[in-house]
Protein backbone atom coordinates (compact mmCIF):
# COMPACT_ATOMS: atom_id res chain seq x y z
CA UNK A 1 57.65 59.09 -3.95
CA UNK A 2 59.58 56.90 -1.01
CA UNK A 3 59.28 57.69 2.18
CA UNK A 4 61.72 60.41 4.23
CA UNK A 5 63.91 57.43 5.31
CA UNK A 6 64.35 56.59 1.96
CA UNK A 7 65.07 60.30 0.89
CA UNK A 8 67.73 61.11 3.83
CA UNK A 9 71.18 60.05 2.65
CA UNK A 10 72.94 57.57 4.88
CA UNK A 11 75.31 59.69 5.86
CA UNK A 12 72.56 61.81 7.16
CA UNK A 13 71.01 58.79 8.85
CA UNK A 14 73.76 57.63 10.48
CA UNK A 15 75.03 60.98 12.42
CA UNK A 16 71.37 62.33 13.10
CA UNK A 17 68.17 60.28 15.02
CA UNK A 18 64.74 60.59 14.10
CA UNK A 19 62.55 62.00 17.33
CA UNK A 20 59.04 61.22 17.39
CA UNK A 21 57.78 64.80 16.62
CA UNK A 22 59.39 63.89 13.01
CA UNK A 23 62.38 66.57 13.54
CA UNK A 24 65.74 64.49 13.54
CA UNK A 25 68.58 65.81 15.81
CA UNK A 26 72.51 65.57 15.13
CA UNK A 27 75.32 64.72 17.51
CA UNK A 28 76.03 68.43 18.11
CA UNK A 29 72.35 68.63 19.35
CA UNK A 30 70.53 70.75 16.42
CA UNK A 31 67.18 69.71 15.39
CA UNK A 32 65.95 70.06 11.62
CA UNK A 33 63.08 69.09 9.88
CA UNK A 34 62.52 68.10 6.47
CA UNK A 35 59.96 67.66 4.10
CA UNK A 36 58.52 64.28 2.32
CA UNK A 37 61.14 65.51 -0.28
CA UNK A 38 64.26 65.55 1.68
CA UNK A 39 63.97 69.15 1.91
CA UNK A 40 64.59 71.49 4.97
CA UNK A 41 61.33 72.78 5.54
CA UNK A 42 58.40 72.99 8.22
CA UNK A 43 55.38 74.64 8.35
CA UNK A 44 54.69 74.95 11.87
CA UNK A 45 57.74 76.59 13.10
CA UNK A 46 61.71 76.96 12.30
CA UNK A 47 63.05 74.51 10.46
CA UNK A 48 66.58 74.34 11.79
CA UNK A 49 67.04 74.99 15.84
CA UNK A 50 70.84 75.32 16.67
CA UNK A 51 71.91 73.86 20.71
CA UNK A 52 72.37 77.85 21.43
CA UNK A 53 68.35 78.23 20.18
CA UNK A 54 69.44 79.99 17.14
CA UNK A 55 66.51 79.47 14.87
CA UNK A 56 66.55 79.18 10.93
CA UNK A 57 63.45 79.14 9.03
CA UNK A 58 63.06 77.05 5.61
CA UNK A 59 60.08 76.33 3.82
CA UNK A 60 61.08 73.55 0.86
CA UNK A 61 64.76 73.96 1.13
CA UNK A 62 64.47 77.99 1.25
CA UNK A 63 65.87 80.09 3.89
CA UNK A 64 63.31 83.32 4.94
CA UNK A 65 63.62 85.63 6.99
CA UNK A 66 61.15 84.87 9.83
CA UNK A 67 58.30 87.82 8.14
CA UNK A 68 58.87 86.19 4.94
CA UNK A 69 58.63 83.18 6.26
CA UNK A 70 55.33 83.51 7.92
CA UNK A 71 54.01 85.07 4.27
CA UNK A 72 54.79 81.97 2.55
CA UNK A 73 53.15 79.31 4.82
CA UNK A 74 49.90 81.58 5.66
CA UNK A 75 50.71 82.43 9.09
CA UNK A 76 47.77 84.34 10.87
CA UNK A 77 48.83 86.91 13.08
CA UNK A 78 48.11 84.81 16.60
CA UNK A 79 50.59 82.01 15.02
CA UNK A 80 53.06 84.98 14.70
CA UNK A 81 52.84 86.04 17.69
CA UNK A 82 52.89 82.79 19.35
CA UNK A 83 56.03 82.11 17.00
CA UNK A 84 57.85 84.93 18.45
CA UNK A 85 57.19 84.84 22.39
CA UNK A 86 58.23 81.00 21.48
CA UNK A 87 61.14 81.63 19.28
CA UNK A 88 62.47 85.37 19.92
């Protein structure tokens, strides 16, 4: 398995930087994150975060509802809640 670089087109590459928190942000100033597979997804908190803070949550290249979301990466219910004062 190569590395993300290796996964994210060059297209991709060339309109978006990589940040050192490993989210990448585009021109327009939205900041994904993917997964060692190329995939939107993250773990820790929404995986897509639009310049007006519109929030979209992937986990491996699956849009969830925020709940559903928090279901299928084991969120405990202080990481929700933390999610949510952070997030809306």
């Amino acid at each position: 398995m190569g590395n993300l670089t290796t996964l994210v087109s060059c297209q991709m590459m060339h309109d978006m930087t990589r940040l050192s928190d490993g989210s990448w942000v585009d021109n327009s100033g939205r900041l994904t994150w993917y997964n060692a597979d190329g995939q939107l997804s993250r773990e820790d908190g929404p995986a897509v975060i639009n310049i007006n803070n519109n929030v979209r949550w992937f986990y491996c290249d699956t849009e969830y509802r925020f709940s559903n979301w928090c279901y299928k990466v084991g969120c405990s219910d202080e990481a929700k809640m933390m999610l949510r004062l952070r997030y809306g």
